[in-house]
C-alpha atoms as a PDB file:
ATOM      1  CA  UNK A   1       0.000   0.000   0.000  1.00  0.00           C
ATOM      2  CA  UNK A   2       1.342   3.426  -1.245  1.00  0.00           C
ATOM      3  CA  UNK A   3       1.313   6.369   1.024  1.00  0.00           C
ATOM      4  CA  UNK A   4       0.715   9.965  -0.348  1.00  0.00           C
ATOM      5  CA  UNK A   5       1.889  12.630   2.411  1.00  0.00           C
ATOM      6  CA  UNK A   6      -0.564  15.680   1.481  1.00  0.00           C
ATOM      7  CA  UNK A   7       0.684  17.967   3.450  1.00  0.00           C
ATOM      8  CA  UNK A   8       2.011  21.443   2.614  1.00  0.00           C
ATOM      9  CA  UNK A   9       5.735  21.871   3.976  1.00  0.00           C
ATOM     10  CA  UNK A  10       6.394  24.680   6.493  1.00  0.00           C
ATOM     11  CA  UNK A  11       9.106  27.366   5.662  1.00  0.00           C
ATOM     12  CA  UNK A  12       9.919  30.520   6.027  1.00  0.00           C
ATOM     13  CA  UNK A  13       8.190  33.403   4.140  1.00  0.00           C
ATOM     14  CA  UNK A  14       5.872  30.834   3.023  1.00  0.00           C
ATOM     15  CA  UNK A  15       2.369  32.319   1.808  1.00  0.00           C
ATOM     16  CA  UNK A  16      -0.059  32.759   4.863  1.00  0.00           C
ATOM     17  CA  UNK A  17      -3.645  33.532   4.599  1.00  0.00           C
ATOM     18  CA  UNK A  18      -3.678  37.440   4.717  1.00  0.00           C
ATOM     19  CA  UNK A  19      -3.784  38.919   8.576  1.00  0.00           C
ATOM     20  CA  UNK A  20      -1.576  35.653  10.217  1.00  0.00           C
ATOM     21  CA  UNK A  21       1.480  35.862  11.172  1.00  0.00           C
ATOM     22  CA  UNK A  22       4.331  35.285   9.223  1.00  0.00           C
ATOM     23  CA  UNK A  23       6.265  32.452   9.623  1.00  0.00           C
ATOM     24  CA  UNK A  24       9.908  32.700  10.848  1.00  0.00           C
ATOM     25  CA  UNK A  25      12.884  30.088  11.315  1.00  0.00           C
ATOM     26  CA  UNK A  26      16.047  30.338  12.463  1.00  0.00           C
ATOM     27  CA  UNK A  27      18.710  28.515  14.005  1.00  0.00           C
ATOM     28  CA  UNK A  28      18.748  29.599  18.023  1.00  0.00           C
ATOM     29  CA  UNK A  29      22.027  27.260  18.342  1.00  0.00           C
ATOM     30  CA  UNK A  30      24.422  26.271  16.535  1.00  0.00           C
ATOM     31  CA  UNK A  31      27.365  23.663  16.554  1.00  0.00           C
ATOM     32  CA  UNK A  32      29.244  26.039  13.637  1.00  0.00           C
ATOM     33  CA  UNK A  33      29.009  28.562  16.642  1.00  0.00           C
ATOM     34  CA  UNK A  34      30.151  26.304  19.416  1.00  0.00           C
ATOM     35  CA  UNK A  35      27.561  24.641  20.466  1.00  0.00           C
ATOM     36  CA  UNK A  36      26.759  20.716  21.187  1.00  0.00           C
ATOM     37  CA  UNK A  37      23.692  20.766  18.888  1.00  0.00           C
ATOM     38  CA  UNK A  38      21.780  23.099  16.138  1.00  0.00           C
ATOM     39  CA  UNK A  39      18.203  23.861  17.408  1.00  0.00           C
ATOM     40  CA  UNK A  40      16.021  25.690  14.831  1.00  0.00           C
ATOM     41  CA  UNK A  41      13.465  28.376  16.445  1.00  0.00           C
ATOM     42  CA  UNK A  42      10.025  28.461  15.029  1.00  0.00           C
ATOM     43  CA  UNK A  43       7.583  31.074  14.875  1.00  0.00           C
ATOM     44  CA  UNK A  44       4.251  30.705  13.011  1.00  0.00           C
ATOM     45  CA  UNK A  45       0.332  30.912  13.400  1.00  0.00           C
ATOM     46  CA  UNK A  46      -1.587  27.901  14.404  1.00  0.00           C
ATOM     47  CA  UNK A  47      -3.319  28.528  11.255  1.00  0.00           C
ATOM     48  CA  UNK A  48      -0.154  27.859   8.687  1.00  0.00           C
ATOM     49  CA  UNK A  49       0.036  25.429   6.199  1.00  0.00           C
ATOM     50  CA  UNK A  50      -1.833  22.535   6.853  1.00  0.00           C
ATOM     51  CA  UNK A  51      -3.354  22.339   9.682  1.00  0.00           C
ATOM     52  CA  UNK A  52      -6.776  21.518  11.740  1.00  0.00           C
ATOM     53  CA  UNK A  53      -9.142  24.186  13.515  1.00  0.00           C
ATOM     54  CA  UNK A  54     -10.907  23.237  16.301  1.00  0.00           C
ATOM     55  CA  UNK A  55     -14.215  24.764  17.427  1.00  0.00           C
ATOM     56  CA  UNK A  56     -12.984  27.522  19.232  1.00  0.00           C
ATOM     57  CA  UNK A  57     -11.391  28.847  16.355  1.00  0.00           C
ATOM     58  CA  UNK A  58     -14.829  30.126  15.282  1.00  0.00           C
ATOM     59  CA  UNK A  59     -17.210  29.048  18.093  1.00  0.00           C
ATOM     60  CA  UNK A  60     -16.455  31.250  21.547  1.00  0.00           C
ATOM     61  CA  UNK A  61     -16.424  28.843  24.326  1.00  0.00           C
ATOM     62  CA  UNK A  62     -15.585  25.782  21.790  1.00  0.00           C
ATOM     63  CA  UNK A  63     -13.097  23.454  22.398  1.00  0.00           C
ATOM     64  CA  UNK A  64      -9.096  23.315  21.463  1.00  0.00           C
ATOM     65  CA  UNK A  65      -7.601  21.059  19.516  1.00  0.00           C
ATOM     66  CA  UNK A  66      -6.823  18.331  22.223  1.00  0.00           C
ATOM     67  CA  UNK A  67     -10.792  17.737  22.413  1.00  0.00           C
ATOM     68  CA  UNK A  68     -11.023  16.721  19.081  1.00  0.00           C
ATOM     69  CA  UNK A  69     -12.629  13.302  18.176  1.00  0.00           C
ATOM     70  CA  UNK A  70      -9.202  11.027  17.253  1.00  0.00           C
ATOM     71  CA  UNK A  71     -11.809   8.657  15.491  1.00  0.00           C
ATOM     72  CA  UNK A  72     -12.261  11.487  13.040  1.00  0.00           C
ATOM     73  CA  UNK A  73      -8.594  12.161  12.037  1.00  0.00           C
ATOM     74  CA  UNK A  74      -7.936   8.658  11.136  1.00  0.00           C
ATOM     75  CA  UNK A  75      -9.927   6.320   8.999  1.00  0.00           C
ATOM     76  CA  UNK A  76     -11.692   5.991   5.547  1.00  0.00           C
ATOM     77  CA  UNK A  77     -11.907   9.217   3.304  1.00  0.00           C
ATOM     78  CA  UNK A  78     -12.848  10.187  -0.183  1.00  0.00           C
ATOM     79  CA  UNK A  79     -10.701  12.196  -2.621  1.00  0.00           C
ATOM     80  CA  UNK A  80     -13.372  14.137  -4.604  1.00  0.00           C
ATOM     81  CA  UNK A  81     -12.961  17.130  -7.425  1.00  0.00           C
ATOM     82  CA  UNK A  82     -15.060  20.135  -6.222  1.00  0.00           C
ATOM     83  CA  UNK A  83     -17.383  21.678  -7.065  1.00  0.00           C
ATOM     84  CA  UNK A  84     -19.049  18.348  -7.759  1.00  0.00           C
ATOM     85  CA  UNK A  85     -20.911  15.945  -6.558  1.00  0.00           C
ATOM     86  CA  UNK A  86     -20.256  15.945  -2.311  1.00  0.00           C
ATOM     87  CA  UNK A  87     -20.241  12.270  -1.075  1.00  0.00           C
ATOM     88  CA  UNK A  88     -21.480  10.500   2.088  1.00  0.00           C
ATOM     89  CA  UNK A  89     -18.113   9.478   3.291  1.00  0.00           C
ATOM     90  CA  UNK A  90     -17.239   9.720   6.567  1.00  0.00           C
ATOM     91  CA  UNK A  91     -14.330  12.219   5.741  1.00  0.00           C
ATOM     92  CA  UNK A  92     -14.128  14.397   2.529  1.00  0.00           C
ATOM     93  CA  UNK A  93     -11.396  15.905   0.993  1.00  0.00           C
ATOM     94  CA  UNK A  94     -11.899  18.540  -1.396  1.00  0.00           C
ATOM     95  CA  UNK A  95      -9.557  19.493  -4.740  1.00  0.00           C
ATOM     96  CA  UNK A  96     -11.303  22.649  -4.326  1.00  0.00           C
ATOM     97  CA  UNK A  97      -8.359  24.604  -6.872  1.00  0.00           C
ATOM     98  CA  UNK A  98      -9.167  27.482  -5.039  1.00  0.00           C
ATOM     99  CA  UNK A  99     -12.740  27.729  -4.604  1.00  0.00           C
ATOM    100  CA  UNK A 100     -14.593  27.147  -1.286  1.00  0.00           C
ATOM    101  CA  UNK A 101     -17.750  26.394   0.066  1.00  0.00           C
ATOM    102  CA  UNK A 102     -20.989  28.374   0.522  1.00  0.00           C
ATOM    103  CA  UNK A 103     -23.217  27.646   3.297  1.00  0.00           C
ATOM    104  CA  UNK A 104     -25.732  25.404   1.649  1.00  0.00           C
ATOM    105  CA  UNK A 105     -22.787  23.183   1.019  1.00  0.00           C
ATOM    106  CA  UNK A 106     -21.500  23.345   4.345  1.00  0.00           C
ATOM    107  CA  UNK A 107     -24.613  22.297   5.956  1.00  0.00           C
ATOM    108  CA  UNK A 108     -24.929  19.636   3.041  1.00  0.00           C
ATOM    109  CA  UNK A 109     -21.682  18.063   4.744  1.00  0.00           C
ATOM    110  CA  UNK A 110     -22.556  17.830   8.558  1.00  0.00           C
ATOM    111  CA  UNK A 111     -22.604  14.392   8.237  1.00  0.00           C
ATOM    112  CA  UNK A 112     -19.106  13.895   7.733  1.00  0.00           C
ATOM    113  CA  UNK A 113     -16.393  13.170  10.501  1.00  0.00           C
ATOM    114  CA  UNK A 114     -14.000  15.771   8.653  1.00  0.00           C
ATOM    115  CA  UNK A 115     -13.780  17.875   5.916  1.00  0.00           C
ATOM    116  CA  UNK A 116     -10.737  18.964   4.471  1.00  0.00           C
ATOM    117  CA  UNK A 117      -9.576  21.501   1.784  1.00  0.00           C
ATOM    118  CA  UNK A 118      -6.509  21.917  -0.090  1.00  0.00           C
ATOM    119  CA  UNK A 119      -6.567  25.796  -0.071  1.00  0.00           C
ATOM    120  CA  UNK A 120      -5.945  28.100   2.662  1.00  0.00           C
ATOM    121  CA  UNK A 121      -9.472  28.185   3.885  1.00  0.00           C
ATOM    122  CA  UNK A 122     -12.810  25.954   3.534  1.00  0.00           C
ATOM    123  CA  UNK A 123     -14.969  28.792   3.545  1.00  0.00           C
ATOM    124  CA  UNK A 124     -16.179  32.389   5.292  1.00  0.00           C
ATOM    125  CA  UNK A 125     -17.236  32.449   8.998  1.00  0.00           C
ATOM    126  CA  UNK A 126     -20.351  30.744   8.909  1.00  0.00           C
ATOM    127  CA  UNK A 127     -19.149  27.955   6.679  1.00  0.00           C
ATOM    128  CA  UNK A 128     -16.719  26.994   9.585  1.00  0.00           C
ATOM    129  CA  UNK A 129     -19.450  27.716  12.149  1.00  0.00           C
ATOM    130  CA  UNK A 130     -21.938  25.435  11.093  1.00  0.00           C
ATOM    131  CA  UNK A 131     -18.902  22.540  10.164  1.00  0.00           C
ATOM    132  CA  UNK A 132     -17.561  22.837  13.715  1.00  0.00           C
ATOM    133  CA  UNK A 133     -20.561  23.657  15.324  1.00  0.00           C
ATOM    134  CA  UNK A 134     -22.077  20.423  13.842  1.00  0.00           C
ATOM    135  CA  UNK A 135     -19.154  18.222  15.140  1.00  0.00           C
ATOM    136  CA  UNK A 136     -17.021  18.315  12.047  1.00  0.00           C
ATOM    137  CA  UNK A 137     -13.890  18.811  12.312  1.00  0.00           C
ATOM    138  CA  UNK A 138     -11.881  20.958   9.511  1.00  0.00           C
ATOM    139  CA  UNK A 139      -8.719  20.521   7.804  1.00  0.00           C
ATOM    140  CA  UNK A 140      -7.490  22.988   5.741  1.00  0.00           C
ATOM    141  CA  UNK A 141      -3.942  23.764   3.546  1.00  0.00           C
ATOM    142  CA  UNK A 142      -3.762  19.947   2.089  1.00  0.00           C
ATOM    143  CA  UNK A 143      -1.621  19.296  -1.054  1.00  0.00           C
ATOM    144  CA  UNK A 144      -3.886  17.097  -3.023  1.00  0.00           C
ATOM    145  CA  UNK A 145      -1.951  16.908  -6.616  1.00  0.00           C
ATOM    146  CA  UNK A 146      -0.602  13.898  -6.203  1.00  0.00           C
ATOM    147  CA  UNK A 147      -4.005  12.127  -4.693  1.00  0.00           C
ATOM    148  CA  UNK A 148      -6.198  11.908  -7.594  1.00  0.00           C
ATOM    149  CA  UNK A 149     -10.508  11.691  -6.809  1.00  0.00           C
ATOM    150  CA  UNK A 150     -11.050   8.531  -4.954  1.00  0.00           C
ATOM    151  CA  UNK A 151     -11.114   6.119  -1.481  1.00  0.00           C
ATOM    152  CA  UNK A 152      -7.718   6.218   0.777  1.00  0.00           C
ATOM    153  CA  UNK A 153      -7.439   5.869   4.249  1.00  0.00           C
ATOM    154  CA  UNK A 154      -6.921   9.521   5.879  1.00  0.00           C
ATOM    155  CA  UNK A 155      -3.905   9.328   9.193  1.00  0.00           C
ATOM    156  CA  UNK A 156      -4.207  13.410  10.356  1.00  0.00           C
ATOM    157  CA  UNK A 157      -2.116  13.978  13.355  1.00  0.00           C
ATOM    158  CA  UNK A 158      -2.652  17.866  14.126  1.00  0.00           C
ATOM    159  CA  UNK A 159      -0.086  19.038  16.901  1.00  0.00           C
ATOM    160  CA  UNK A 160      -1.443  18.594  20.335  1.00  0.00           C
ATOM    161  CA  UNK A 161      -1.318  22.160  21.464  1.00  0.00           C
ATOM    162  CA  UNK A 162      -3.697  22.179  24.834  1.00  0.00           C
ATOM    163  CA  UNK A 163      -6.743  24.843  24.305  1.00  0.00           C
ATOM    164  CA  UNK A 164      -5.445  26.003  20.778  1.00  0.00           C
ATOM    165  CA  UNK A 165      -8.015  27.064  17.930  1.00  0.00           C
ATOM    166  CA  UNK A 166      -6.011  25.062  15.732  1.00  0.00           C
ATOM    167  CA  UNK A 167      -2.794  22.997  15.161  1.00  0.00           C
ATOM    168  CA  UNK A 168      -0.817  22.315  11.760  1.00  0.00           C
ATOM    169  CA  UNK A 169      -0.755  18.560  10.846  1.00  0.00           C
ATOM    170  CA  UNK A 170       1.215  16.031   9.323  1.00  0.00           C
ATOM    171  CA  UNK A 171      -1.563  14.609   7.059  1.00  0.00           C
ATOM    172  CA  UNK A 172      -0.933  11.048   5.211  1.00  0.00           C
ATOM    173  CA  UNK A 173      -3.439   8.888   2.435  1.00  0.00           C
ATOM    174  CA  UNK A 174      -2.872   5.268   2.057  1.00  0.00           C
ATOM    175  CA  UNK A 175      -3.612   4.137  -0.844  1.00  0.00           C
ATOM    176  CA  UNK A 176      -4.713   0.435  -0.829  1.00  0.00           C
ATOM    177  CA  UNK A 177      -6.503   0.202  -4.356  1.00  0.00           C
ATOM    178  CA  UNK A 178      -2.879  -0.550  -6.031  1.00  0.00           C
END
């Protein structure tokens, strides 16, 4: 079984959806300067790349990222094109290209365990209201180009960052129809 890892790479002055904070790296230490070990120093929005929001990112009073469901990060998923026809799986991932969804599509996918996007954003304020209001959790920033429309098994594993609205995530599909 192949193994596609969809997620978008963190670097510095990488693109960041407009108002977050950029993201910075450099080395704190460094064995070239005398010390026993490099160690890089990060600095970055929860929000960068790809990564998960949890429901207090747009719910007040919602819960962080260590409350989410772990049953709903791993399991089956569905590759799909969008827009286009939105499937019953249990987790949908969207090759959106850029676009995002409207409301009546949001609330069309409260079904699903997860919902995932591979641009910066799923959709306005009340498209992640009613997703993560409704128990869905959202996972936005994938790189989906080299996981064409169809099933995979979804392994998310967003940062575990106690009480954060959101966490980026290492985000893998396995393919098991080769």
């Amino acid at each position: 079984m192949q193994l596609i890892d969809v997620t978008a790479p963190i670097r510095a002055g990488m693109p960041v959806y407009p108002g977050d904070p950029p993201v910075r790296m450099e080395l704190a230490q460094a064995i070239a300067d005398g010390d026993a070990y490099n160690v890089t120093r990060l600095d970055l929005g929860l929000h960068t790349g790809t990564h998960v929001d949890a429901p207090v990112h747009a719910i007040d009073g919602g819960a962080g990222i260590e409350a989410l469901p772990l049953d709903a990060l791993v399991g089956p998923a569905e590759v799909v094109d969008f827009p286009g026809r939105l499937p019953g799986a249990p987790r949908i991932l969207l090759r959106a290209r850029g676009a995002t969804l409207g409301l009546a599509e949001a609330q069309a996918l409260t079904h699903a365990l997860l919902v995932g996007i591979d641009g910066p954003t799923i959709g306005g304020e009340e498209v992640h209201r009613t997703l993560l209001a409704a128990g869905v959790v959202v996972l936005e920033g994938l790189d989906l180009r080299a996981a064409g429309p169809g099933p995979y098994e979804l392994l998310c594993l967003p940062l575990l960052v106690e009480g954060a609205d959101g966490a980026p995530a290492r985000v893998l599909l396995r393919d098991s129809r080769r």
